[in-house]
PDB file of N, CA and C in Angstrom:
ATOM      1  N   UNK A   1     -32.029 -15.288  16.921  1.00  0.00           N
ATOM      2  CA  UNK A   1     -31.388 -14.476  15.921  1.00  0.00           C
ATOM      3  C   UNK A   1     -29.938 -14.937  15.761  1.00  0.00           C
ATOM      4  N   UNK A   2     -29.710 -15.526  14.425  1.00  0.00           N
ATOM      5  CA  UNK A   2     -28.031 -15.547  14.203  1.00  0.00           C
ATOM      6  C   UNK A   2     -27.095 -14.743  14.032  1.00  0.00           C
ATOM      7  N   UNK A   3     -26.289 -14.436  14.247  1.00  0.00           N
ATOM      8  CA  UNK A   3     -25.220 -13.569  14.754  1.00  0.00           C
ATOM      9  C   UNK A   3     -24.240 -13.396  13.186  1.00  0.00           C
ATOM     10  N   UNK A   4     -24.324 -14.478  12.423  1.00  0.00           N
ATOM     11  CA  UNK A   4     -23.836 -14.452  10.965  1.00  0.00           C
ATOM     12  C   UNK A   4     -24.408 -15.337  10.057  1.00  0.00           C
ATOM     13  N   UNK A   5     -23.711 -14.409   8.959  1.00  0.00           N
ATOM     14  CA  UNK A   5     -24.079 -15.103   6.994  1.00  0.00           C
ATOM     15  C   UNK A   5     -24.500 -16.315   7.031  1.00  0.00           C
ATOM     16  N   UNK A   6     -25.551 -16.860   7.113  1.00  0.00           N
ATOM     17  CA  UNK A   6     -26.008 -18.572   6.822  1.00  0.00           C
ATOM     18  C   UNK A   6     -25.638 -18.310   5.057  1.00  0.00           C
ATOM     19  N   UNK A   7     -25.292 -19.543   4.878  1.00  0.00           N
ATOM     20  CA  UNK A   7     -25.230 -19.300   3.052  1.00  0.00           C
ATOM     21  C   UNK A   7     -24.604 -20.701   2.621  1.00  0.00           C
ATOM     22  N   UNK A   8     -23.999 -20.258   1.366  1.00  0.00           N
ATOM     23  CA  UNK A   8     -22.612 -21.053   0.782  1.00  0.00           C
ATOM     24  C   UNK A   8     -21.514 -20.104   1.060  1.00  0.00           C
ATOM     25  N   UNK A   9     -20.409 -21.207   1.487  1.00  0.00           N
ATOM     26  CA  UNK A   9     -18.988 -21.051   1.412  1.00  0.00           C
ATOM     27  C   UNK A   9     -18.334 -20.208   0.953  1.00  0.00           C
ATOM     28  N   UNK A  10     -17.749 -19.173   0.893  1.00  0.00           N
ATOM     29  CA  UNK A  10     -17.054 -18.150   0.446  1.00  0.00           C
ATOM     30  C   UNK A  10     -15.721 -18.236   0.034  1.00  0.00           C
ATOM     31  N   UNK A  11     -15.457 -19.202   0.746  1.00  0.00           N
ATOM     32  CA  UNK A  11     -13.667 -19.127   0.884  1.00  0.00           C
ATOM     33  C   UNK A  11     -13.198 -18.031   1.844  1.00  0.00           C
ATOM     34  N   UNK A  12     -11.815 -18.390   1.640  1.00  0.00           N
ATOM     35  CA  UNK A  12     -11.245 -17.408   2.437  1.00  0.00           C
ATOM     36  C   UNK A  12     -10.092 -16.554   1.548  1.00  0.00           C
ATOM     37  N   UNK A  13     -10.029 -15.826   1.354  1.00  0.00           N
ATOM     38  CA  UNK A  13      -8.533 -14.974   0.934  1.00  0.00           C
ATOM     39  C   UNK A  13      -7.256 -14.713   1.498  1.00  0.00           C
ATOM     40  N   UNK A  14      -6.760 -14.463   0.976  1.00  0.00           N
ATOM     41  CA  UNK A  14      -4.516 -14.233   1.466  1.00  0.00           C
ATOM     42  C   UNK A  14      -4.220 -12.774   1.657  1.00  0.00           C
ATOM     43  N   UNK A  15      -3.266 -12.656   2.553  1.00  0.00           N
ATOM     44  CA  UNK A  15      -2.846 -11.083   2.704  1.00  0.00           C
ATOM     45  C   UNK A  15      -1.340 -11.678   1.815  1.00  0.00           C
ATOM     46  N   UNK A  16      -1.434 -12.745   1.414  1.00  0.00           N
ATOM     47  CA  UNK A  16       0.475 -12.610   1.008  1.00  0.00           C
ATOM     48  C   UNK A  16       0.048 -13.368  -0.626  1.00  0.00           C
ATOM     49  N   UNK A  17       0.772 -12.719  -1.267  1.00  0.00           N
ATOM     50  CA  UNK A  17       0.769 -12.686  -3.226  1.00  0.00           C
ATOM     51  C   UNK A  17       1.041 -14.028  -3.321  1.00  0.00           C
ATOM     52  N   UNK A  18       0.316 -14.705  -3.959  1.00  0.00           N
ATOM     53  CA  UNK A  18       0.226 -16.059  -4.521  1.00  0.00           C
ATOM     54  C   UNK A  18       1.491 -16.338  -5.130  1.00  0.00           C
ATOM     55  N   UNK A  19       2.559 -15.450  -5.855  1.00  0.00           N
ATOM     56  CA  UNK A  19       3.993 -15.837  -5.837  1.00  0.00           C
ATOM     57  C   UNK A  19       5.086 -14.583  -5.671  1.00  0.00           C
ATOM     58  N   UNK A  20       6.219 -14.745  -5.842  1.00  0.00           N
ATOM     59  CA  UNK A  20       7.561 -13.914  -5.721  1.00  0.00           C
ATOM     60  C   UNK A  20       7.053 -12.664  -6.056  1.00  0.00           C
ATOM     61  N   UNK A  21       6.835 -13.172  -7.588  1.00  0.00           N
ATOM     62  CA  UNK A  21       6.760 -11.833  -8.749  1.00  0.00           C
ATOM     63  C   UNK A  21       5.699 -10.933  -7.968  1.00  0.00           C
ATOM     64  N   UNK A  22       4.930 -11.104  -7.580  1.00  0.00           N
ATOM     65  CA  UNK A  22       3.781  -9.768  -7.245  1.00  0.00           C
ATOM     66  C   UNK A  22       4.286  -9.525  -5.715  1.00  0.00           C
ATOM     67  N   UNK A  23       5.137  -9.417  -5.296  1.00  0.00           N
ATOM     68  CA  UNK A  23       5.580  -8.609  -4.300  1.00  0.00           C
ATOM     69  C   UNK A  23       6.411  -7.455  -4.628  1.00  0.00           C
ATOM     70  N   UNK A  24       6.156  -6.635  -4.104  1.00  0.00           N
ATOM     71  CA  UNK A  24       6.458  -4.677  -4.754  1.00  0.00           C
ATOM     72  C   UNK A  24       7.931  -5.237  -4.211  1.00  0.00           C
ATOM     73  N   UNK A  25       9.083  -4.974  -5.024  1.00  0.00           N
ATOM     74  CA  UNK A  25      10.617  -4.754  -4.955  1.00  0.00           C
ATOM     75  C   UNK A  25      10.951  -3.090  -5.878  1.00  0.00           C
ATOM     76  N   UNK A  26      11.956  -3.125  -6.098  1.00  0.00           N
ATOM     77  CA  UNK A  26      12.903  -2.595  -7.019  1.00  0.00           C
ATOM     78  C   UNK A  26      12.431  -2.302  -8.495  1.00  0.00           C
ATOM     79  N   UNK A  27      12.772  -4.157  -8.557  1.00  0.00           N
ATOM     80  CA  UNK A  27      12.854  -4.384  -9.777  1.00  0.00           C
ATOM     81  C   UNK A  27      11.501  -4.450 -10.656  1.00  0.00           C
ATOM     82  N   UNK A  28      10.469  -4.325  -9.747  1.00  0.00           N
ATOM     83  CA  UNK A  28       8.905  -4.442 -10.526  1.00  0.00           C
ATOM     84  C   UNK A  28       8.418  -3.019  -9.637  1.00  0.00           C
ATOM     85  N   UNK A  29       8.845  -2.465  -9.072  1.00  0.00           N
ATOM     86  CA  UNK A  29       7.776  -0.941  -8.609  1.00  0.00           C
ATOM     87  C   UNK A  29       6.864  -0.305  -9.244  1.00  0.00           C
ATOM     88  N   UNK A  30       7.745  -0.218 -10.751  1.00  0.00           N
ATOM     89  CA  UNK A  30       7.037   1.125 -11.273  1.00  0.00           C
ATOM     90  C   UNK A  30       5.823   0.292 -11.840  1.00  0.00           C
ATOM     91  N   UNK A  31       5.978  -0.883 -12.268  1.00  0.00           N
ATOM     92  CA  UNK A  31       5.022  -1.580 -12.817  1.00  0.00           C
ATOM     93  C   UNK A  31       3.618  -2.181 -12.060  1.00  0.00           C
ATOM     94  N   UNK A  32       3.892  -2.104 -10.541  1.00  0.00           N
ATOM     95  CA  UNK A  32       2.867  -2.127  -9.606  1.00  0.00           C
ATOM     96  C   UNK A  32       2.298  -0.856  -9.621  1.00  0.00           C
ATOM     97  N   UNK A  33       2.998   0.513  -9.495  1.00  0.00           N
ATOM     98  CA  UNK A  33       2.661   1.632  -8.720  1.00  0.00           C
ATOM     99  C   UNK A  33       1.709   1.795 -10.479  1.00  0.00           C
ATOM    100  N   UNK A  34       1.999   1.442 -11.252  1.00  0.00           N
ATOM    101  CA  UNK A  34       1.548   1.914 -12.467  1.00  0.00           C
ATOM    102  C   UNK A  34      -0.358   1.370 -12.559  1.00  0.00           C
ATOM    103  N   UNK A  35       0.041   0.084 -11.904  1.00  0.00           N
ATOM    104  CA  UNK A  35      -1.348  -0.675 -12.322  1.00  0.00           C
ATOM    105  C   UNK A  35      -1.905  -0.290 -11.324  1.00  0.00           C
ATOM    106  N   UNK A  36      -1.454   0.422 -10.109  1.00  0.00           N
ATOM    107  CA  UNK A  36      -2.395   1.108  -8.753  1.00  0.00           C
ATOM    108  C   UNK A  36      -3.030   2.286  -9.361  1.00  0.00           C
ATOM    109  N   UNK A  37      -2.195   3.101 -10.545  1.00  0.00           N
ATOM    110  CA  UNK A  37      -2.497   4.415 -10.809  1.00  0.00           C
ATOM    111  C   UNK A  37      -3.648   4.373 -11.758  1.00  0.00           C
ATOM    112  N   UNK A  38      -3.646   2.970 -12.401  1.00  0.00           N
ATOM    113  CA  UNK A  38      -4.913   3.054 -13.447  1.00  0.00           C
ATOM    114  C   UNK A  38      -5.659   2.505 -12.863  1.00  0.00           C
ATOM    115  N   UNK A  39      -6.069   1.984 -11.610  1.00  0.00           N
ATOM    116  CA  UNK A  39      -7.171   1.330 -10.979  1.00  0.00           C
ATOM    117  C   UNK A  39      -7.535   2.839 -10.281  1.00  0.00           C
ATOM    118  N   UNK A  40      -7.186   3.678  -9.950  1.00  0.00           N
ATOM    119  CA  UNK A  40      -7.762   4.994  -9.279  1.00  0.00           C
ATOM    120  C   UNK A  40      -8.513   5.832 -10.122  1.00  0.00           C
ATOM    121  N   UNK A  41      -7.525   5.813 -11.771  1.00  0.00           N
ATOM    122  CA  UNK A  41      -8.012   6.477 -12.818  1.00  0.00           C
ATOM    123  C   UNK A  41      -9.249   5.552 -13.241  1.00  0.00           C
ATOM    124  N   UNK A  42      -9.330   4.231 -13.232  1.00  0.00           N
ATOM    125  CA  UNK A  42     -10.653   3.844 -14.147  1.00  0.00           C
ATOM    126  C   UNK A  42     -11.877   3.547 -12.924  1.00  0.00           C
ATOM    127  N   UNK A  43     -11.764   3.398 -11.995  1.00  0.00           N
ATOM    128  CA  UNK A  43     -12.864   3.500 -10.377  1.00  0.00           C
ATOM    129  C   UNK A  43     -13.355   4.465  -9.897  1.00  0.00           C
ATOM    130  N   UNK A  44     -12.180   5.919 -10.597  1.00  0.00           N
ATOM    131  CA  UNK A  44     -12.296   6.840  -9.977  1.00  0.00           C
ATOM    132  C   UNK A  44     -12.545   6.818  -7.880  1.00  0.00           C
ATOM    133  N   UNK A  45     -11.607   6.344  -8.122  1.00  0.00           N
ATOM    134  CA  UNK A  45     -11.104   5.931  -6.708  1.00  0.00           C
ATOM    135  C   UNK A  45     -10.175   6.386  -5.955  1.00  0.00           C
ATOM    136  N   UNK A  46      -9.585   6.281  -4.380  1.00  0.00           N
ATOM    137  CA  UNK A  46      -8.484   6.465  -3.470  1.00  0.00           C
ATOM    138  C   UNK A  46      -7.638   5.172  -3.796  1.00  0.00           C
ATOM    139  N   UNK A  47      -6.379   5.213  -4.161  1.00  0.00           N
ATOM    140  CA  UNK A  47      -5.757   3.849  -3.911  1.00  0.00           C
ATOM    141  C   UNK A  47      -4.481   4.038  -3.081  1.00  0.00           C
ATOM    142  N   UNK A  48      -4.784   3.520  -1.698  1.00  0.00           N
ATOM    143  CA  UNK A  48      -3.603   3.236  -1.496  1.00  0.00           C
ATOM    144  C   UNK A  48      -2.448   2.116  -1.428  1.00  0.00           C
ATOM    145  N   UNK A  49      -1.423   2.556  -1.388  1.00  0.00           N
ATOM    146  CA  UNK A  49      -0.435   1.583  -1.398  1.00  0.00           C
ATOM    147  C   UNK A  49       0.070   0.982  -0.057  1.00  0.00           C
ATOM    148  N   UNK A  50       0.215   0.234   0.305  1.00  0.00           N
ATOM    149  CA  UNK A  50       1.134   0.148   1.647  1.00  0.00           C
ATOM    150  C   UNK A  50       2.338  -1.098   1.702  1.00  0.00           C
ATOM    151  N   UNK A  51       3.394  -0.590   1.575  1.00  0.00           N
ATOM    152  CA  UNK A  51       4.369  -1.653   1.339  1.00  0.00           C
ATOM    153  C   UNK A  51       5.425  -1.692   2.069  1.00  0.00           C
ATOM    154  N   UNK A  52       5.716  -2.849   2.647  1.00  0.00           N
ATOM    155  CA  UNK A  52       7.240  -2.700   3.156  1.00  0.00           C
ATOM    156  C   UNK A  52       8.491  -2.261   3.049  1.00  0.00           C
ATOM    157  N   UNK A  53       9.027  -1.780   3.626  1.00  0.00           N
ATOM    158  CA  UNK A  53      10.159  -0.625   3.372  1.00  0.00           C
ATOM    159  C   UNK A  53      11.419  -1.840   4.092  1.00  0.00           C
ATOM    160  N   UNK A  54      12.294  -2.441   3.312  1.00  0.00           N
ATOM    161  CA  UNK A  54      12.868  -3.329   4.066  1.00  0.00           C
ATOM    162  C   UNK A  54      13.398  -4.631   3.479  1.00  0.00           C
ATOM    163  N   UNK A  55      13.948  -5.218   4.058  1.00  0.00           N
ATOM    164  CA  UNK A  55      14.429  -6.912   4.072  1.00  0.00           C
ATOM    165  C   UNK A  55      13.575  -7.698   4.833  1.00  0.00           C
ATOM    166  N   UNK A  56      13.044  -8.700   4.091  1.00  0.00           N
ATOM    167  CA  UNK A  56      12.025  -9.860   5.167  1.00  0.00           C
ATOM    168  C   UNK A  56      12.892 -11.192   4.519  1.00  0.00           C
ATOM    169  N   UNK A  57      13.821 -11.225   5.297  1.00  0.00           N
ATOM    170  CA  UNK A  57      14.530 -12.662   5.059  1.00  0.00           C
ATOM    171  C   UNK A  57      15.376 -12.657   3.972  1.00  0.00           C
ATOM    172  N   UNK A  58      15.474 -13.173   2.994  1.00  0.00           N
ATOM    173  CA  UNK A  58      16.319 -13.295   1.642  1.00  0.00           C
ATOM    174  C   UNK A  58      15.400 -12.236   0.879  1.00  0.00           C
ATOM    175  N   UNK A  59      14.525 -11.530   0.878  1.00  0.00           N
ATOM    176  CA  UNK A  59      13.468 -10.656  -0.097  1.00  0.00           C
ATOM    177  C   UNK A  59      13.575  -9.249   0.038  1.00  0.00           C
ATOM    178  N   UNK A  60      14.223  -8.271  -0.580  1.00  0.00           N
ATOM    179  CA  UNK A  60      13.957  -6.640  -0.499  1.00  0.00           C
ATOM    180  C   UNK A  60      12.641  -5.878  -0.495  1.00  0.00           C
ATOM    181  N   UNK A  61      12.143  -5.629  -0.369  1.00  0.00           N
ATOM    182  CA  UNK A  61      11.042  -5.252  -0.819  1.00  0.00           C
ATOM    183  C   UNK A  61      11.294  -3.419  -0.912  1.00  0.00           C
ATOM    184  N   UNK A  62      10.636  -3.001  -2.152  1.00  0.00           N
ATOM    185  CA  UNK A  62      11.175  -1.506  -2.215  1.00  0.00           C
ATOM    186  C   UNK A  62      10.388  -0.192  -1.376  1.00  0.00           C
ATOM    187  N   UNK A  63       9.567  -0.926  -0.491  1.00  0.00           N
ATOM    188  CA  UNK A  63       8.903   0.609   0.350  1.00  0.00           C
ATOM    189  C   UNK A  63       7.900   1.114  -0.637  1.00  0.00           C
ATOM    190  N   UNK A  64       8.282   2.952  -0.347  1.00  0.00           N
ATOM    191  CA  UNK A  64       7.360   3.436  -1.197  1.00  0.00           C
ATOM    192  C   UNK A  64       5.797   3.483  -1.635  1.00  0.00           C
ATOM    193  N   UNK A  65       5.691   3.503  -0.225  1.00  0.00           N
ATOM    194  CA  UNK A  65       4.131   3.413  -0.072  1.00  0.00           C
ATOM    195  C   UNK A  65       3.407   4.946  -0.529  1.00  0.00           C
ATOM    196  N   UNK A  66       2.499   4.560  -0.998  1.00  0.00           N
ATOM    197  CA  UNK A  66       1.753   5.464  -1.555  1.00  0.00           C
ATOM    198  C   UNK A  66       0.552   5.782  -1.988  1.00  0.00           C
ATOM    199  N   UNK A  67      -0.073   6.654  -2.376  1.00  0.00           N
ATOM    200  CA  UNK A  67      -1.544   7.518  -2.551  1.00  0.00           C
ATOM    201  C   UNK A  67      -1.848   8.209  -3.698  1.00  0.00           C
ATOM    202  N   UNK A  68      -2.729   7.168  -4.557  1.00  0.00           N
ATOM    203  CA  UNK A  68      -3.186   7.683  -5.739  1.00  0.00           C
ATOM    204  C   UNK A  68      -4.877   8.480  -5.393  1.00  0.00           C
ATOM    205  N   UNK A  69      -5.156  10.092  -5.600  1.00  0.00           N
ATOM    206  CA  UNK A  69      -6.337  10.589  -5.492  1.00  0.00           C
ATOM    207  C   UNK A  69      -7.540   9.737  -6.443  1.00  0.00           C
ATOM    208  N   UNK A  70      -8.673   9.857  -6.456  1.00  0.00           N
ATOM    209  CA  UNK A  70      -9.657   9.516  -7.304  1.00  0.00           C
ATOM    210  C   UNK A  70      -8.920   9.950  -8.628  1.00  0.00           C
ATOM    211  N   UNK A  71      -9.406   9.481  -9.823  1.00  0.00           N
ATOM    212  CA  UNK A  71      -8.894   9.578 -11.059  1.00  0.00           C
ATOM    213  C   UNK A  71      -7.287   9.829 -11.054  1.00  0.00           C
ATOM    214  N   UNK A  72      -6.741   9.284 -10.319  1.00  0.00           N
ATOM    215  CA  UNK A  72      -5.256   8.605 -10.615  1.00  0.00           C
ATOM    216  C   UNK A  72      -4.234   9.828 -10.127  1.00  0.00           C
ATOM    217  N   UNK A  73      -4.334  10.948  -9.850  1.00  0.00           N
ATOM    218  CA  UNK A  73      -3.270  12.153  -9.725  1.00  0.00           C
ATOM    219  C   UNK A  73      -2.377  11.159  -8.379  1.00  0.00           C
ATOM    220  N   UNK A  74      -1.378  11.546  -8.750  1.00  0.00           N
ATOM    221  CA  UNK A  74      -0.416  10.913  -7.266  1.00  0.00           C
ATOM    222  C   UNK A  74      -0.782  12.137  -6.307  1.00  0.00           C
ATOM    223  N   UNK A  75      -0.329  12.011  -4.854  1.00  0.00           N
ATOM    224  CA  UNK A  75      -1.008  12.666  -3.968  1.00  0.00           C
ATOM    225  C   UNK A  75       0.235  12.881  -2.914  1.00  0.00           C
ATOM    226  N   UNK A  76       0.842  11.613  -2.757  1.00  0.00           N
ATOM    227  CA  UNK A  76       2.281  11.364  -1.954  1.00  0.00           C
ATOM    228  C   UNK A  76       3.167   9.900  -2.115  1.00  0.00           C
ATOM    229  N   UNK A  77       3.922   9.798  -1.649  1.00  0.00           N
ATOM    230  CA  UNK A  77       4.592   8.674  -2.087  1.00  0.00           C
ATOM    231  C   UNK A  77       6.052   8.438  -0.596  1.00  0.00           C
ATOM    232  N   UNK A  78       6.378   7.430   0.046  1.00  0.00           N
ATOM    233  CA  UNK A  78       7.252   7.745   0.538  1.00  0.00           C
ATOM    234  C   UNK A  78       8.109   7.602  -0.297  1.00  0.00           C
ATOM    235  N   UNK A  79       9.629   8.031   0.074  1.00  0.00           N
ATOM    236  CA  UNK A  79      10.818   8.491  -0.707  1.00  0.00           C
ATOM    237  C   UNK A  79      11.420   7.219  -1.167  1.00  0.00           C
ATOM    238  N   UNK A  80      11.403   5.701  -0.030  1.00  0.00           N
ATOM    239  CA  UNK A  80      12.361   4.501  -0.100  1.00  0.00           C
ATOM    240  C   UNK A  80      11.613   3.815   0.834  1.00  0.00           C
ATOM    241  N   UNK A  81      12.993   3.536   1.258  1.00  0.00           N
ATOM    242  CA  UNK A  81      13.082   2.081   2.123  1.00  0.00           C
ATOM    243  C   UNK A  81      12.964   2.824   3.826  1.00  0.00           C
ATOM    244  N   UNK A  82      12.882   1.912   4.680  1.00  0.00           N
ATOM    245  CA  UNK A  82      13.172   2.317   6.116  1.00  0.00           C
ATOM    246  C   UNK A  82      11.335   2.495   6.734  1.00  0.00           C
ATOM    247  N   UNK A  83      11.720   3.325   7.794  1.00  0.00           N
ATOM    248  CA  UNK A  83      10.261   3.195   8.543  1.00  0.00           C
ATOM    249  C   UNK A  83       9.781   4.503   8.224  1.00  0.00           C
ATOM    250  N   UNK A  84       8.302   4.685   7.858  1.00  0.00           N
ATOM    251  CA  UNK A  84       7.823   5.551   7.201  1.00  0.00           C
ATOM    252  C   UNK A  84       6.176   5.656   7.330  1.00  0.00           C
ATOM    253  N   UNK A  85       5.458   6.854   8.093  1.00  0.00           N
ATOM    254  CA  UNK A  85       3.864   6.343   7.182  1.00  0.00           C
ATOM    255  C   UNK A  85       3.670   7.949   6.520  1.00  0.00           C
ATOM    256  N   UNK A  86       2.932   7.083   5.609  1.00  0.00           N
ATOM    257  CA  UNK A  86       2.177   8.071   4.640  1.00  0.00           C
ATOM    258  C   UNK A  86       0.927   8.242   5.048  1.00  0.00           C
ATOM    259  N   UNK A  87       0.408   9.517   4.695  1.00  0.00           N
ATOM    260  CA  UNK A  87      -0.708   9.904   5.367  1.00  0.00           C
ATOM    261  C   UNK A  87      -1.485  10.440   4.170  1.00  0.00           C
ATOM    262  N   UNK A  88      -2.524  10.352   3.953  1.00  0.00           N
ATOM    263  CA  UNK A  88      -3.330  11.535   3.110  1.00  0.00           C
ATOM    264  C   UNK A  88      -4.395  12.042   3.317  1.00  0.00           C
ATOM    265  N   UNK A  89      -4.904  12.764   3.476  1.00  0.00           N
ATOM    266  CA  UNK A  89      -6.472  13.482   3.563  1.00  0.00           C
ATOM    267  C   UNK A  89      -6.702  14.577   2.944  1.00  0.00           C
ATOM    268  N   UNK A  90      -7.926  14.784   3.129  1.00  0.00           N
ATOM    269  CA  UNK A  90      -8.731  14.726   1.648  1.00  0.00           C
ATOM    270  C   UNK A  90      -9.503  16.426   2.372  1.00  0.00           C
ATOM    271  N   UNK A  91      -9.307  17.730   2.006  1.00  0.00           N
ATOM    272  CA  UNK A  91     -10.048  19.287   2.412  1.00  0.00           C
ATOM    273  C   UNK A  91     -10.796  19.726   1.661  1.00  0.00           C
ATOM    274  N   UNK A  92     -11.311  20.982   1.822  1.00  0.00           N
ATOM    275  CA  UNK A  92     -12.622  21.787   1.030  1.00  0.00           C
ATOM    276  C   UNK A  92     -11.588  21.535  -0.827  1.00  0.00           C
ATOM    277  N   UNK A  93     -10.347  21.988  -0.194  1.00  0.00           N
ATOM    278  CA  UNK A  93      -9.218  22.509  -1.091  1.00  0.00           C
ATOM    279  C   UNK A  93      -8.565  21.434  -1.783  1.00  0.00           C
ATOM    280  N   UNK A  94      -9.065  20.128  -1.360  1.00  0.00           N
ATOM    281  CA  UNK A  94      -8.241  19.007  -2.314  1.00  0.00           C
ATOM    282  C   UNK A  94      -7.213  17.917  -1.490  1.00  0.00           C
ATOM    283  N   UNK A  95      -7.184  16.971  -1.792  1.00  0.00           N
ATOM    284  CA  UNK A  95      -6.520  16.205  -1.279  1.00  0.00           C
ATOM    285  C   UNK A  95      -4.682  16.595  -1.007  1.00  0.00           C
ATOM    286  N   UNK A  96      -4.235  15.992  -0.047  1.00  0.00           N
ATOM    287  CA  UNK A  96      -3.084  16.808   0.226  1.00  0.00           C
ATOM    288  C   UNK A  96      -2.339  15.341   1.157  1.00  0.00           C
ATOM    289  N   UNK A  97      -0.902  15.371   1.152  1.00  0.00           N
ATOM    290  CA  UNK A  97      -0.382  14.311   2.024  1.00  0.00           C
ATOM    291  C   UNK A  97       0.943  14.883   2.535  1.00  0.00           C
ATOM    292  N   UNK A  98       1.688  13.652   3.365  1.00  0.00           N
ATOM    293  CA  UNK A  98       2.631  13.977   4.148  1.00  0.00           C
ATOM    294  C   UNK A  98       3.598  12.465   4.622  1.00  0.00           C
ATOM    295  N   UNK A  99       4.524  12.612   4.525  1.00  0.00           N
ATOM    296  CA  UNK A  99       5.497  11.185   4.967  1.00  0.00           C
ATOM    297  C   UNK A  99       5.806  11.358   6.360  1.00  0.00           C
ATOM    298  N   UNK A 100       5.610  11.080   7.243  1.00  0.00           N
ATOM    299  CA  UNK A 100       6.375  10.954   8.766  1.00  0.00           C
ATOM    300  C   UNK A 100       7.590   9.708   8.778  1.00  0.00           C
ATOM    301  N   UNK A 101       8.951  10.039   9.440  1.00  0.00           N
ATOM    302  CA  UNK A 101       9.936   9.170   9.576  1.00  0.00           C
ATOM    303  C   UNK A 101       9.097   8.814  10.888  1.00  0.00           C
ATOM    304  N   UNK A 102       9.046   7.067  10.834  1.00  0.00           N
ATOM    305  CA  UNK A 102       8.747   6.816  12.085  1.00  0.00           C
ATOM    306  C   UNK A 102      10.411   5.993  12.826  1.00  0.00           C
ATOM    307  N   UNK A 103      10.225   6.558  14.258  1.00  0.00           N
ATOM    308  CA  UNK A 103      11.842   5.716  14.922  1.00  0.00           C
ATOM    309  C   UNK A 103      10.653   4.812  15.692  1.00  0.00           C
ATOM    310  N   UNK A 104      11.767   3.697  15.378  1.00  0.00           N
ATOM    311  CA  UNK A 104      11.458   2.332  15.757  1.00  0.00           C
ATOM    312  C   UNK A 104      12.482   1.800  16.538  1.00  0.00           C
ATOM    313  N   UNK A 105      11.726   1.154  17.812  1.00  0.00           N
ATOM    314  CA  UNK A 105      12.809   0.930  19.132  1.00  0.00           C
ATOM    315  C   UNK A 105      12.697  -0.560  19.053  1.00  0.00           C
ATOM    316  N   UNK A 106      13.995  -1.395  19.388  1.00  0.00           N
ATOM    317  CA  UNK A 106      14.032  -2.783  19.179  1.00  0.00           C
ATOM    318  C   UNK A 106      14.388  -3.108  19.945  1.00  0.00           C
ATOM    319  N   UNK A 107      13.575  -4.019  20.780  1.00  0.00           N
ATOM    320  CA  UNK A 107      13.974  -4.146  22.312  1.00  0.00           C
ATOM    321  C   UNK A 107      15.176  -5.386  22.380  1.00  0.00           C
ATOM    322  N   UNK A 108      15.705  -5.241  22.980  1.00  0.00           N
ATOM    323  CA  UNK A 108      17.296  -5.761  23.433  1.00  0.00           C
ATOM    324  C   UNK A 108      16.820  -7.174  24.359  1.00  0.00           C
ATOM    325  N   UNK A 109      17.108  -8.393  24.286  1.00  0.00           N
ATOM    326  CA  UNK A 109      16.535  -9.191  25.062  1.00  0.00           C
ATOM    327  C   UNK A 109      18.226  -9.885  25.823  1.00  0.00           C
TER     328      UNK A 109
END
């Protein structure tokens, strides 16, 4: 018994945006968070967001991670930048969320 997929080739996929422009900043947010909100509304789907809150080298990136319900209603959003998780789940009563500040310890070498 084989243990995996005999087939054709699949490829492989990227966790990092094929260029600059599609990394969530500032200056393109609303225009990401926008095209997250109509992929929930037309899938009728959960979408979440998860984005860096921060500087990675010369790059800002604007945070603001967030949770679109099935058919697009926003649900939560963090506020900015910094360390943060968003949480959402889903009751008898409707989906509902929450931001936790997370502290982050940086060890001293």
């Amino acid at each position: 018994m084989k243990r995996f997929i005999q087939g054709e080739h699949r490829g492989q996929s990227t966790l990092h945006p094929e260029s600059m422009d599609d990394y969530v900043a500032d200056t393109n947010h609303e225009q990401h968070a926008g095209k997250l909100r109509r992929y929930a509304q037309q899938f009728d789907m959960g979408v979440l967001m998860a984005n860096h809150g921060g500087r990675s080298g010369a790059y800002q990136s604007a945070g603001r991670s967030a949770f679109w319900a099935p058919g697009g209603e926003p649900v939560v959003a963090a506020p900015g930048t910094g360390n943060a998780l968003v949480i959402a789940s889903k009751a008898a009563s409707g989906w509902r969320g929450e931001v936790l500040a997370v502290e982050v310890a940086v060890p001293r070498f």
